[in-house]
Protein backbone atom coordinates (compact mmCIF):
# COMPACT_ATOMS: atom_id res chain seq x y z
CA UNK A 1 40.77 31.56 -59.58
CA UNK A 2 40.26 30.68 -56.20
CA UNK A 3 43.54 30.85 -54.78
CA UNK A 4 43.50 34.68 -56.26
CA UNK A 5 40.20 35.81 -55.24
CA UNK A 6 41.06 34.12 -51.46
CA UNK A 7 45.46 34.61 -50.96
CA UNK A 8 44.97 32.24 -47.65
CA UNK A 9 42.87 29.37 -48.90
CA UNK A 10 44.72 25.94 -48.45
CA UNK A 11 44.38 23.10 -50.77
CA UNK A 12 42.70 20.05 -49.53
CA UNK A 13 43.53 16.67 -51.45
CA UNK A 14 40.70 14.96 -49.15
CA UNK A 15 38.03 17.51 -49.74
CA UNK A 16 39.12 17.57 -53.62
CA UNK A 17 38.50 13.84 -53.78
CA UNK A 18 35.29 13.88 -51.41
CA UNK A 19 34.18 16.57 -53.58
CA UNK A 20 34.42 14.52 -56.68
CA UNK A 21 33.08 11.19 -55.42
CA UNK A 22 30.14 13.13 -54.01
CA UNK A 23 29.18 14.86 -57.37
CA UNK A 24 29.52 11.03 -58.79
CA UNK A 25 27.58 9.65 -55.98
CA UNK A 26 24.76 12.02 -56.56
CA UNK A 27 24.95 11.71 -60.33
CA UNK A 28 24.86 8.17 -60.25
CA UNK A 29 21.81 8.16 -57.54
CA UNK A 30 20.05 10.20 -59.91
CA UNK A 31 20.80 8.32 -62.86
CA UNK A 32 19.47 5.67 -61.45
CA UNK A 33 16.39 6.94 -59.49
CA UNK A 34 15.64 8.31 -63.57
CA UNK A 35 16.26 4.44 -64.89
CA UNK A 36 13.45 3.24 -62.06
CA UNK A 37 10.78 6.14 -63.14
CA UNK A 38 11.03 6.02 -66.32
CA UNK A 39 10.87 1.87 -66.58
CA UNK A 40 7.40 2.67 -64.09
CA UNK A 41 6.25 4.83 -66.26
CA UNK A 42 6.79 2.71 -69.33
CA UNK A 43 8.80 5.67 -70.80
CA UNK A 44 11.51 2.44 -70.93
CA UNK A 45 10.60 -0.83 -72.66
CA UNK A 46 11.83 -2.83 -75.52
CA UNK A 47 12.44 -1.21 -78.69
CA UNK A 48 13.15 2.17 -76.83
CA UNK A 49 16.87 3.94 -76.88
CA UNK A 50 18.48 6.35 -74.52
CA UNK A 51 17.98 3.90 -70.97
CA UNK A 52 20.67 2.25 -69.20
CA UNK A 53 19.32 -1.05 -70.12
CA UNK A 54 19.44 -2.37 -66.53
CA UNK A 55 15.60 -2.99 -66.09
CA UNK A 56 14.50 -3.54 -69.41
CA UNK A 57 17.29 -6.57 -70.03
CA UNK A 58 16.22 -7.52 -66.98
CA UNK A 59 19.88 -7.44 -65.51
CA UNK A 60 18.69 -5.97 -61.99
CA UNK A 61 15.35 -6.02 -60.30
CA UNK A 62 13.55 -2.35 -60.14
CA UNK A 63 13.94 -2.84 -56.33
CA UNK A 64 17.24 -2.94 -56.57
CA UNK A 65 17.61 -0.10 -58.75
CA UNK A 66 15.25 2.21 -56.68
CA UNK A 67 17.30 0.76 -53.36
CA UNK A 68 20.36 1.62 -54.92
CA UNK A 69 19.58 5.07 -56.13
CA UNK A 70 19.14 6.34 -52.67
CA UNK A 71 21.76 4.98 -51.38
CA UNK A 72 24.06 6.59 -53.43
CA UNK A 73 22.10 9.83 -52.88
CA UNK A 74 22.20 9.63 -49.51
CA UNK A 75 25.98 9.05 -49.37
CA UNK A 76 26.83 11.98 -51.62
CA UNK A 77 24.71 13.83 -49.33
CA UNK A 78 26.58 12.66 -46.14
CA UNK A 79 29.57 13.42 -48.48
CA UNK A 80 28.63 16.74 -48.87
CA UNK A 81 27.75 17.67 -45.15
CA UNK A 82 30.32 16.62 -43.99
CA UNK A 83 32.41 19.38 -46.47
CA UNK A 84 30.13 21.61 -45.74
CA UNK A 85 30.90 21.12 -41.74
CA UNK A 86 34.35 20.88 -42.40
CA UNK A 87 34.70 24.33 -44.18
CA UNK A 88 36.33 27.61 -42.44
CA UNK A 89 33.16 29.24 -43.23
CA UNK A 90 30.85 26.53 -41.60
CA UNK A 91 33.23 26.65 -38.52
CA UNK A 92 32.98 30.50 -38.39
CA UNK A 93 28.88 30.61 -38.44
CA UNK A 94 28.77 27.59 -36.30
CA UNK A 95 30.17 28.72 -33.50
């Protein structure tokens, strides 16, 4: 649909794969960020279903979940600057 609706636009294998690790990236940070809250908040505990397990099995340490939450956030979101920068468009209202 997009090569119709724009004759000139040239595939990108990079910014297809960026693209996709950054939606996984942030989907992941947020999966976990949820995980950290919701073991806080007690909404996770023993006996409950629908968590990763991670904090109540006492696998990882809520510090490492929280840490590793925004890390992965923040590198989707460097992800996605960056193909946001490196678009036509972004060249054409950045200069």
């Amino acid at each position: 649909m997009a090569l119709v609706e724009n004759p000139g636009l040239k595939f990108s294998l990079l910014h297809f794969i960026l693209a996709g690790i950054g939606c996984m990236t942030a989907h992941a940070g947020a999966n976990l960020l949820s995980d950290y809250y919701d073991f806080k908040t007690r909404v996770d505990r023993d006996g409950t279903f629908g968590s990763s397990g991670l904090l109540v099995g006492g696998i990882m340490s809520p510090e490492q979940i929280l840490r590793g939450g925004w890390i992965a956030l923040v590198l989707a979101g460097v992800i996605g600057a960056y193909l946001v920068l490196a678009t036509p468009a972004a060249r054409f209202l950045s200069g």
